[in-house]
Protein backbone atom coordinates (compact mmCIF):
# COMPACT_ATOMS: atom_id res chain seq x y z
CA UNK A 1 -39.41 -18.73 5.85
CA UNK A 2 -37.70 -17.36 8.49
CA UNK A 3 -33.98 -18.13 9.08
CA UNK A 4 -33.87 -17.02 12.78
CA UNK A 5 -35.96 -19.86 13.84
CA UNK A 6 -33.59 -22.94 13.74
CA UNK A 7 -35.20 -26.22 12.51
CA UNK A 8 -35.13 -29.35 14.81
CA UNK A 9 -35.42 -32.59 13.24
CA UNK A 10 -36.37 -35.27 16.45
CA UNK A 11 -35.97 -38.67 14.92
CA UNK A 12 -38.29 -41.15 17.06
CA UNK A 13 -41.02 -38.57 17.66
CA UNK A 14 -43.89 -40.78 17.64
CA UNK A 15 -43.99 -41.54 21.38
CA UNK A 16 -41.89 -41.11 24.53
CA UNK A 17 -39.06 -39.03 25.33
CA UNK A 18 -38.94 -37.87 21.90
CA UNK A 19 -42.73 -36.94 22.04
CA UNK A 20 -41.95 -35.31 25.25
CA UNK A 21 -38.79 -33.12 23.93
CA UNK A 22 -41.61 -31.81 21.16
CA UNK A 23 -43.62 -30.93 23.61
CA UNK A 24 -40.88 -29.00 25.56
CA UNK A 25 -39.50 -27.30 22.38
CA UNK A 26 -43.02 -26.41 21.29
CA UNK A 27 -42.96 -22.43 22.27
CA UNK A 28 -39.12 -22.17 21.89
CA UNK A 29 -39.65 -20.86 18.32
CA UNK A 30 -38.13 -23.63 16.62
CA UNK A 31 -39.18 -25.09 13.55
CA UNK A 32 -39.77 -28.98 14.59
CA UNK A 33 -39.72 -31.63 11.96
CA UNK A 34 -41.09 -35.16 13.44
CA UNK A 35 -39.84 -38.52 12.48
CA UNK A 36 -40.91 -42.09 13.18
CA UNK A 37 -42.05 -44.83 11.86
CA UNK A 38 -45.78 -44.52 12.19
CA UNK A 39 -47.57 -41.66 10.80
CA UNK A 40 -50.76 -41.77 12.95
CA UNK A 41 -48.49 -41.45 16.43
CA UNK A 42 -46.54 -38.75 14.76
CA UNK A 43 -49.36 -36.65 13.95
CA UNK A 44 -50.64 -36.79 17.36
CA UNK A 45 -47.22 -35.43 18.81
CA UNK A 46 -47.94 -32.99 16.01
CA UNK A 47 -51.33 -31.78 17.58
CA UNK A 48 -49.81 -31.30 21.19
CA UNK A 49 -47.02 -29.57 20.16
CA UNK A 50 -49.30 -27.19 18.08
CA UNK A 51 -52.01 -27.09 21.26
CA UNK A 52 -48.80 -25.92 23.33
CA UNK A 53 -48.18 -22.81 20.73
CA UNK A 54 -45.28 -24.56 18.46
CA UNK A 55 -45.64 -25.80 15.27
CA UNK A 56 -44.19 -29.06 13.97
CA UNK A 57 -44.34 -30.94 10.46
CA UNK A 58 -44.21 -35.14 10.41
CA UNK A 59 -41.87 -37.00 8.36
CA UNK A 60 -42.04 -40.33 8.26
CA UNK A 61 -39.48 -42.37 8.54
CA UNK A 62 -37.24 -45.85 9.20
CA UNK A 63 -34.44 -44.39 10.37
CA UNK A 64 -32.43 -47.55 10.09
CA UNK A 65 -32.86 -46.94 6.24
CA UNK A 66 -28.96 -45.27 5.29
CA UNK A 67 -30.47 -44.19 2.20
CA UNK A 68 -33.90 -43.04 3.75
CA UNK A 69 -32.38 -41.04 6.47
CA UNK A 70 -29.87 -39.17 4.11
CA UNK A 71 -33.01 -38.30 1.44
CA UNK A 72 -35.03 -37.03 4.54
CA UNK A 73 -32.22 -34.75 5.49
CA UNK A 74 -32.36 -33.16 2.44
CA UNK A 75 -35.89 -33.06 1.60
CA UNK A 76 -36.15 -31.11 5.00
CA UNK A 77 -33.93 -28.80 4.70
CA UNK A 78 -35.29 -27.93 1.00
CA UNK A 79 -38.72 -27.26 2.77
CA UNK A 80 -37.87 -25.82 5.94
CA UNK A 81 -34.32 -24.62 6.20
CA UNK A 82 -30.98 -25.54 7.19
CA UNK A 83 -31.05 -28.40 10.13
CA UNK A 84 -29.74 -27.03 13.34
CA UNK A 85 -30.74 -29.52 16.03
CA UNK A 86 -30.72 -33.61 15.65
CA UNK A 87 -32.54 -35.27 18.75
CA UNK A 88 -32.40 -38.98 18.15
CA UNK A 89 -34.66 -40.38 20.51
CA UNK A 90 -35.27 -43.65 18.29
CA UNK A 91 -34.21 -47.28 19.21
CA UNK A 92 -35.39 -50.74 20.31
CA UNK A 93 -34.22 -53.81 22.29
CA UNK A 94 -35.04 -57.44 22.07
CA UNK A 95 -36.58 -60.18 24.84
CA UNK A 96 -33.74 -62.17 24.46
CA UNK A 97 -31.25 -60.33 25.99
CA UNK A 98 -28.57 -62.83 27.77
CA UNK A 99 -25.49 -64.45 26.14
CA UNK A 100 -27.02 -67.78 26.78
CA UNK A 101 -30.11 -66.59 24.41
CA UNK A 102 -28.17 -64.54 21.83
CA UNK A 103 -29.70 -63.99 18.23
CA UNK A 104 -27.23 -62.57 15.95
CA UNK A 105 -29.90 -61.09 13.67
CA UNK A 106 -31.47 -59.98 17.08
CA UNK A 107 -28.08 -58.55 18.27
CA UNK A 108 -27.96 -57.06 14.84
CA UNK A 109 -31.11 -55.25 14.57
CA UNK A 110 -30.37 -53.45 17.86
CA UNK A 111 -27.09 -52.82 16.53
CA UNK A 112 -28.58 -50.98 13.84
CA UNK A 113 -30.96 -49.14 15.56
CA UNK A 114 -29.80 -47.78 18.40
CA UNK A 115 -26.19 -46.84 17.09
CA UNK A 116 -25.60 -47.19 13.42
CA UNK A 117 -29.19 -44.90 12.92
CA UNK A 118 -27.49 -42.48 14.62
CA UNK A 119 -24.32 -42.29 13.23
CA UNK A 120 -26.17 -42.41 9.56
CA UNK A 121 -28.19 -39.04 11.13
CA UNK A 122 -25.56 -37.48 12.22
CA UNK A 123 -23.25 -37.92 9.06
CA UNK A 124 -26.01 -36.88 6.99
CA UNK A 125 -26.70 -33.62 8.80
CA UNK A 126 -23.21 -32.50 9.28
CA UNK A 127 -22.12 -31.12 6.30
CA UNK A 128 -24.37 -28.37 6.45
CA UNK A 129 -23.71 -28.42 10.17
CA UNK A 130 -20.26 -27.97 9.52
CA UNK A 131 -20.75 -25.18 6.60
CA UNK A 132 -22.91 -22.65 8.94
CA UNK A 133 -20.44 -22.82 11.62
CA UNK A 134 -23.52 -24.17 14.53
CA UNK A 135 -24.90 -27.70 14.89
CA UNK A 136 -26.69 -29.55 18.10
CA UNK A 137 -26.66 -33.18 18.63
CA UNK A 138 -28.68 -34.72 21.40
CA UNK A 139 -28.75 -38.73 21.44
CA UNK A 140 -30.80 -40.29 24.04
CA UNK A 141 -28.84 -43.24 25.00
CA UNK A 142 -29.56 -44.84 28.93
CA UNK A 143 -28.26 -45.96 32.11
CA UNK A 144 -27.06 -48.94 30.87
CA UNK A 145 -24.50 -46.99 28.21
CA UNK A 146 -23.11 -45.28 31.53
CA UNK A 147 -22.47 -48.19 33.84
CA UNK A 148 -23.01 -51.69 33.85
CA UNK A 149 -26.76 -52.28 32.76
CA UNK A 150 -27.52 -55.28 34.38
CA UNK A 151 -30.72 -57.10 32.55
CA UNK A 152 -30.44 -54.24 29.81
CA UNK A 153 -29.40 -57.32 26.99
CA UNK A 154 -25.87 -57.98 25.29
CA UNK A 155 -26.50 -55.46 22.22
CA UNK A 156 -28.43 -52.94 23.78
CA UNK A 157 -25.63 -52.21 26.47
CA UNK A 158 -23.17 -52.51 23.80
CA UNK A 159 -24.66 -50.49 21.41
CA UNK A 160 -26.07 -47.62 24.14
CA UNK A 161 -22.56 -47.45 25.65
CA UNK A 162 -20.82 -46.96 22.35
CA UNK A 163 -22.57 -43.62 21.93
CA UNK A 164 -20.94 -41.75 24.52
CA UNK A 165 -18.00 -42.60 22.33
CA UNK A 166 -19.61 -41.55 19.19
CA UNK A 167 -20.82 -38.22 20.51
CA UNK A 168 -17.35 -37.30 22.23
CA UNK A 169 -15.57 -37.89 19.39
CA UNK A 170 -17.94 -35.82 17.41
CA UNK A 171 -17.29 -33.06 19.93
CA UNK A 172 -13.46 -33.53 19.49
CA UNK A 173 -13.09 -33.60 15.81
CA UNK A 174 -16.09 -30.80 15.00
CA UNK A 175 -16.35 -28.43 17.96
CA UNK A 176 -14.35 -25.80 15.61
CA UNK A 177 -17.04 -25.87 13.17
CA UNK A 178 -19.42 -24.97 15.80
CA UNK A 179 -21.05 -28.66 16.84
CA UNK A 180 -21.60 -30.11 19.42
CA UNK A 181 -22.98 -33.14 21.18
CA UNK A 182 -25.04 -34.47 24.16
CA UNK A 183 -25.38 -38.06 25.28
CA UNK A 184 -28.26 -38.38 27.90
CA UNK A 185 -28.49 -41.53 30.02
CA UNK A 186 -31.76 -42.07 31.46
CA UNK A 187 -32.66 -44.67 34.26
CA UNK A 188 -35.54 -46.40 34.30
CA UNK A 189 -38.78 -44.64 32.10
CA UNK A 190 -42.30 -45.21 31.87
CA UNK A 191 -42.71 -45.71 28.81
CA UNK A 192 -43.90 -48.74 26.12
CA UNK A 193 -40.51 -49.27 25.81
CA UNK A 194 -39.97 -51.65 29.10
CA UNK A 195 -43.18 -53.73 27.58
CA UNK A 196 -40.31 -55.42 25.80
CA UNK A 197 -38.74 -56.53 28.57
CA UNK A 198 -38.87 -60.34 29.51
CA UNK A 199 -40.64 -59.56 32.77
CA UNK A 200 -42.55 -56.63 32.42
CA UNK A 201 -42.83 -54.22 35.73
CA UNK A 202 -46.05 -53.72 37.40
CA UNK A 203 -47.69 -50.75 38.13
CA UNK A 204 -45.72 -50.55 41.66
CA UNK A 205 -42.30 -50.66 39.72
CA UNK A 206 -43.26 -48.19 36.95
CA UNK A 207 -44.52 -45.36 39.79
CA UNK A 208 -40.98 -45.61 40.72
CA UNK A 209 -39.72 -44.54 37.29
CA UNK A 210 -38.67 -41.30 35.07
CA UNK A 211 -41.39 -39.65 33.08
CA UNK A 212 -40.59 -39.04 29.16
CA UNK A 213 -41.47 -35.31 30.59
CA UNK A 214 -38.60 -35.80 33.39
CA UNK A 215 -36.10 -36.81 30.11
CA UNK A 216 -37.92 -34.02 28.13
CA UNK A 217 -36.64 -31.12 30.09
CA UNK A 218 -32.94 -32.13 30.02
CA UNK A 219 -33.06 -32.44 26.32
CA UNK A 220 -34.68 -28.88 26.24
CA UNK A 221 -31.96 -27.84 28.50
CA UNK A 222 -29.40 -28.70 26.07
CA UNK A 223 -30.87 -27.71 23.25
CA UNK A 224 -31.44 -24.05 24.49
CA UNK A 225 -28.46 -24.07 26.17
CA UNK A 226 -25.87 -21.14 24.31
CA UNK A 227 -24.53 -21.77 21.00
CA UNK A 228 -21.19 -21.90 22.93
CA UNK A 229 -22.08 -24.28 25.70
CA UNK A 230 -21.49 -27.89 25.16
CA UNK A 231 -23.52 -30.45 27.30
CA UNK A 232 -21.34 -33.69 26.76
CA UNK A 233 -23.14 -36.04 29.04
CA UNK A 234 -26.29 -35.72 31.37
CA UNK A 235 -27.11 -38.89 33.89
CA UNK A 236 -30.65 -39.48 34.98
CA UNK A 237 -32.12 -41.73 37.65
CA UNK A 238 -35.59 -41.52 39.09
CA UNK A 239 -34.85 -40.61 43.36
CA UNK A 240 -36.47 -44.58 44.56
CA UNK A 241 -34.78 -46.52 41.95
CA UNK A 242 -31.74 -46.90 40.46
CA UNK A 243 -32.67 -49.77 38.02
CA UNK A 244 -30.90 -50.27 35.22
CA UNK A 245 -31.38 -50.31 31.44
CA UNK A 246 -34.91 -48.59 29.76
């Protein structure tokens, strides 16, 4: 093992941006270590990442599990070395997305995937973060955590704005121990993620949208930025349409 290639762990690597960001990090000599939820999508980012001259290991994973996230954090760094880089590209959303519609267990789940997953990841990569003196945090969060995110749903803009929060005050409170954090908020993408919405765009309206590569190469950007260069915040919105939510 070699302990000048820094491992990245990219939590919701199965599809996507956080596909994309493997793909991007592939011949940066990093040691990337893919989670998701399905096995079958993760292996496939594991193939292009190895056709583009990286080399990445999948770990699956339900990263709204506390206890599963914190036993995966360990088990990696046992097998590939200290965790330098978290990308947390995971999360999810729900049809029903007004107040006039709200689910509490709907509002919940979303809750718990697209803010208290990452706050689980985070906590249970810091320590060692924290004991090496260098950690990178990248959270993909979206337009709708940035500014109002008008048919984006109740818990999805609460939850997505609430990590610019998270991230800053990780930056505050760790940045002597070497760690830092990124939130990047993303317009529109084309992605299976806007299948979820109640009207789903047409092939006109998703031409006017961010690739996952377009989201890829800020990530990258941040994570090969200097050890001494913080990215707090990077905004994102395809030229022809500033739509809002993902």
């Amino acid at each position: 093992m070699d302990d000048a290639l820094p491992v990245t762990w990219i939590v919701g690597a199965g599809s996507g941006v956080g596909r994309a960001s493997a793909t991007a990090l592939a011949a940066t000599g990093r040691r990337l270590v893919l989670s998701g939820r399905r096995h079958e999508c993760l292996e496939e980012t594991c193939r292009g990442v190895r056709d583009a001259g990286g080399s990445a290991a999948a770990h699956v994973l339900d990263a709204t599990d506390d206890d599963a996230v914190r036993a995966a954090a360990t088990r990696i760094a046992d097998e590939f070395g200290p965790i330098a880089e978290v990308i947390f590209c995971a999360g999810r959303n729900v049809p029903e997305r007004s107040w006039a519609e709200l689910d509490p267990a709907g509002f919940r789940d979303v809750v718990e995937a697209d803010l208290i997953a990452v706050a689980t990841t985070i906590s249970a990569v810091l320590p060692g973060m924290r004991e090496r003196g260098y950690g990178r945090v990248v959270v993909l969060s979206s337009w709708a955590g940035w500014t109002l995110g008008r048919g984006a749903g109740v818990a999805y803009s609460a939850s997505k704005t609430a990590l610019a929060s998270l991230t800053e005050q990780l930056n505050d409170q760790e940045s002597a121990h070497g760690v830092s954090a990124c939130v990047v908020c993303p317009g529109d993408i084309d992605t299976a993620f806007v299948d979820q919405r109640p009207s789903v765009p047409d092939a006109a309206a998703r031409a006017r949208m961010l690739r996952p590569e377009d989201v890829a190469r800020a990530v990258a950007f941040v994570v090969t930025s200097p050890r001494e260069v913080c990215v707090n915040e990077l905004v994102i919105t395809p030229v022809r349409s500033h739509s809002y939510g993902r």
